[in-house]
C-alpha atoms as a PDB file:
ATOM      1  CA  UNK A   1     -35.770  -5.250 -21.651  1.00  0.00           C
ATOM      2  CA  UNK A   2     -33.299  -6.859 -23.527  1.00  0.00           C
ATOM      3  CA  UNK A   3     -34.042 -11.106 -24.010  1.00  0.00           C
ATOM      4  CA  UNK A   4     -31.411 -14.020 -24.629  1.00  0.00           C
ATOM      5  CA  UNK A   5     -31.609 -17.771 -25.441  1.00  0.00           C
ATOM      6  CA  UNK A   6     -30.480 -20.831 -24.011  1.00  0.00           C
ATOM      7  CA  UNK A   7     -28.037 -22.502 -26.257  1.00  0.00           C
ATOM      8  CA  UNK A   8     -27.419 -26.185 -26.362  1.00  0.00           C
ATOM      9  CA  UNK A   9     -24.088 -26.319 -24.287  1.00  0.00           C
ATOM     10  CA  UNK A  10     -26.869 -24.730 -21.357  1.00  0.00           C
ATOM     11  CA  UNK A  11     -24.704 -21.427 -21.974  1.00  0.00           C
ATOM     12  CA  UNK A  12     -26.680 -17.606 -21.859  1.00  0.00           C
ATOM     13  CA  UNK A  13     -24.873 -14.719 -23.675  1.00  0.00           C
ATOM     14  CA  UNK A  14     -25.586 -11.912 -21.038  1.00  0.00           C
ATOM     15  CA  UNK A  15     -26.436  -8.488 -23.353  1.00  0.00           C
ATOM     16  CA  UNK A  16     -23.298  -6.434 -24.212  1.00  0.00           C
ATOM     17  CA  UNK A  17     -25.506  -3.060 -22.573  1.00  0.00           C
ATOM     18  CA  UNK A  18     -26.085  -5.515 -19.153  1.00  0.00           C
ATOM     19  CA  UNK A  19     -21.545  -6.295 -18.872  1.00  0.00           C
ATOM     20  CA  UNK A  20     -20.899  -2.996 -19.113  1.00  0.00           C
ATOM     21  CA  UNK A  21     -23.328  -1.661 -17.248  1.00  0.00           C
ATOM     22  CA  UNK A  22     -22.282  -3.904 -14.595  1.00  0.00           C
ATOM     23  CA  UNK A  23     -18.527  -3.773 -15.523  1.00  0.00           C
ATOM     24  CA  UNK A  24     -18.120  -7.666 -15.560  1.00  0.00           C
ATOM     25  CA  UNK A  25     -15.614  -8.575 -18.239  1.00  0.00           C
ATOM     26  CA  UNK A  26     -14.265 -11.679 -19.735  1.00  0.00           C
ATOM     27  CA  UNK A  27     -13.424 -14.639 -17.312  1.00  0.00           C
ATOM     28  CA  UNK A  28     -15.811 -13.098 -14.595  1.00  0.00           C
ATOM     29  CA  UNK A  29     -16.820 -15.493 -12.069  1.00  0.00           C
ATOM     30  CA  UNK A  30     -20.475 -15.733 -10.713  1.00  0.00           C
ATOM     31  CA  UNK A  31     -22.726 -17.092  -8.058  1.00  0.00           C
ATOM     32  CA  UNK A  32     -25.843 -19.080  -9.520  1.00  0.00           C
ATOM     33  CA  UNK A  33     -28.831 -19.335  -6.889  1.00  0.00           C
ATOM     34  CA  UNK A  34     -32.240 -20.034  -7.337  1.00  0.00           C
ATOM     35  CA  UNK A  35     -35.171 -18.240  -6.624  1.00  0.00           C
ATOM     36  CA  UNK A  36     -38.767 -18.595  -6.863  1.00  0.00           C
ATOM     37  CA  UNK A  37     -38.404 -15.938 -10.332  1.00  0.00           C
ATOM     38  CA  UNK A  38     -35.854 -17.817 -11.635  1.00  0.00           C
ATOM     39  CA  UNK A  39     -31.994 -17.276 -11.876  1.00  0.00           C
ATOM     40  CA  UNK A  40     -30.059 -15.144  -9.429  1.00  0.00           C
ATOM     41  CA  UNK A  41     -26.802 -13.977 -10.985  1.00  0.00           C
ATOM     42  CA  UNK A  42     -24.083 -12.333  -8.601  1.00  0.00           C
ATOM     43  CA  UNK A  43     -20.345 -11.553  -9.465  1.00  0.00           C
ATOM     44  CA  UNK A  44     -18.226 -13.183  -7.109  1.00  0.00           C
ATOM     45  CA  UNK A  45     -16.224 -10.944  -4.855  1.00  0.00           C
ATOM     46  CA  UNK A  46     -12.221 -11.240  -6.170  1.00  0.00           C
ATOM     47  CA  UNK A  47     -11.635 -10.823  -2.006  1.00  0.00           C
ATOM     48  CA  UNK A  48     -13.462 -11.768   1.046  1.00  0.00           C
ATOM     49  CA  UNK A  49     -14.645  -9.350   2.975  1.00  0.00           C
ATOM     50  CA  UNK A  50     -12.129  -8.527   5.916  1.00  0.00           C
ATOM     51  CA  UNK A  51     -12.095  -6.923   8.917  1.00  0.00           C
ATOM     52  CA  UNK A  52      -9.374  -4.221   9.492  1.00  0.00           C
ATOM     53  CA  UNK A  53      -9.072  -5.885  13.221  1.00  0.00           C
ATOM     54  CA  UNK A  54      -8.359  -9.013  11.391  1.00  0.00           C
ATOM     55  CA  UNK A  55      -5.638  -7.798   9.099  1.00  0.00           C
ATOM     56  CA  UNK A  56      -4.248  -4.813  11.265  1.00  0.00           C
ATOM     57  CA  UNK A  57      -0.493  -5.341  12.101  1.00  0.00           C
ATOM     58  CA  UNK A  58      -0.338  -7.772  10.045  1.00  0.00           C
ATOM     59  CA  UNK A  59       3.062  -5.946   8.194  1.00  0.00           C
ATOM     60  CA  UNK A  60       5.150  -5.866  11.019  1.00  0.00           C
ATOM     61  CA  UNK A  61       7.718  -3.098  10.167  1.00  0.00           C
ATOM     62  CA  UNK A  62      11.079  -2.356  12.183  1.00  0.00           C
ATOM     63  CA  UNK A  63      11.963   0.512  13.101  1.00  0.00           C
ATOM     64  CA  UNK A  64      10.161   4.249  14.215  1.00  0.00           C
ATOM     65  CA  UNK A  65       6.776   5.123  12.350  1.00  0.00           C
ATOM     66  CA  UNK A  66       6.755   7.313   9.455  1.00  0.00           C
ATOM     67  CA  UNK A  67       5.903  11.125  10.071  1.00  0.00           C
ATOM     68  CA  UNK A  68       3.147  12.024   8.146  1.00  0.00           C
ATOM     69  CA  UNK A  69       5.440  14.809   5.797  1.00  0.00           C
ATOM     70  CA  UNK A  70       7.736  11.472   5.410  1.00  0.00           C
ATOM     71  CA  UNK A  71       4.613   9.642   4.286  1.00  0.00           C
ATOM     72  CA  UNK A  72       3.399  12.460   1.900  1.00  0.00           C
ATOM     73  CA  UNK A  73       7.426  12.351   0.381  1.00  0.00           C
ATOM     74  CA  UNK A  74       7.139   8.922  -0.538  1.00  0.00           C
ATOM     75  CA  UNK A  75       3.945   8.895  -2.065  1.00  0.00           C
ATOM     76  CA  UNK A  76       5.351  12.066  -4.577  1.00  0.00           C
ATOM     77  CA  UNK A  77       8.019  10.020  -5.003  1.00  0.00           C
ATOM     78  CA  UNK A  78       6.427   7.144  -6.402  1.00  0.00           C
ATOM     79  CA  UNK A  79       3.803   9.260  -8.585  1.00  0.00           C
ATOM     80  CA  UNK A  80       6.804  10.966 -10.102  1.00  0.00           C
ATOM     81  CA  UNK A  81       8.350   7.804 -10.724  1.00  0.00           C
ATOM     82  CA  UNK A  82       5.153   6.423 -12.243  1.00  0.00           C
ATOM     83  CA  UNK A  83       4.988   9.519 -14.410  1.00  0.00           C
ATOM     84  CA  UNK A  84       8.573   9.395 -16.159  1.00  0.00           C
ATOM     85  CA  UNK A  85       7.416   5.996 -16.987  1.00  0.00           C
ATOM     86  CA  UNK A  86       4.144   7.038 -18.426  1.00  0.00           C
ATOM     87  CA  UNK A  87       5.879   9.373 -20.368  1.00  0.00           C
ATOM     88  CA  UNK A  88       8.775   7.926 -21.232  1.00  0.00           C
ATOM     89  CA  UNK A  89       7.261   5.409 -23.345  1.00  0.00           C
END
């Protein structure tokens, strides 16, 4: 168990082993509740949870829909693009 202090500013340096382990890097945001223990800690979510009945549709396109082979084209497209770039540099 790993122990930190309570500086002056009220600021806690969270362990280097407890951000990585969590993945929370600089300028993470966090929810502070209270419990009967203590502190409660929680990263906030960078999106609220949706629904996909809430967002489906919600592109309206024109036009027929994609094939699936057309769908598989584009996506080799854009990896190959990608990795020109990647290389390229």
């Amino acid at each position: 168990m790993e122990t930190t202090k309570l500086s002056s500013k009220g600021q806690v340096v969270l362990p280097k082993a407890v951000r990585e382990a969590q993945g929370w890097a600089v300028g993470t945001e966090f929810v502070v509740e209270p419990t009967p223990e203590g502190v409660l800690l929680r990263a906030v979510k960078p999106f609220a949870t949706t629904q996909l009945e809430t967002v489906f549709g919600s592109l309206a396109r024109r036009g027929r829909a994609r094939t699936l082979a057309e769908m598989d084209d584009g996506i080799r497209a854009a990896v190959a693009r990608r990795h020109r770039r990647a290389t390229v540099r």
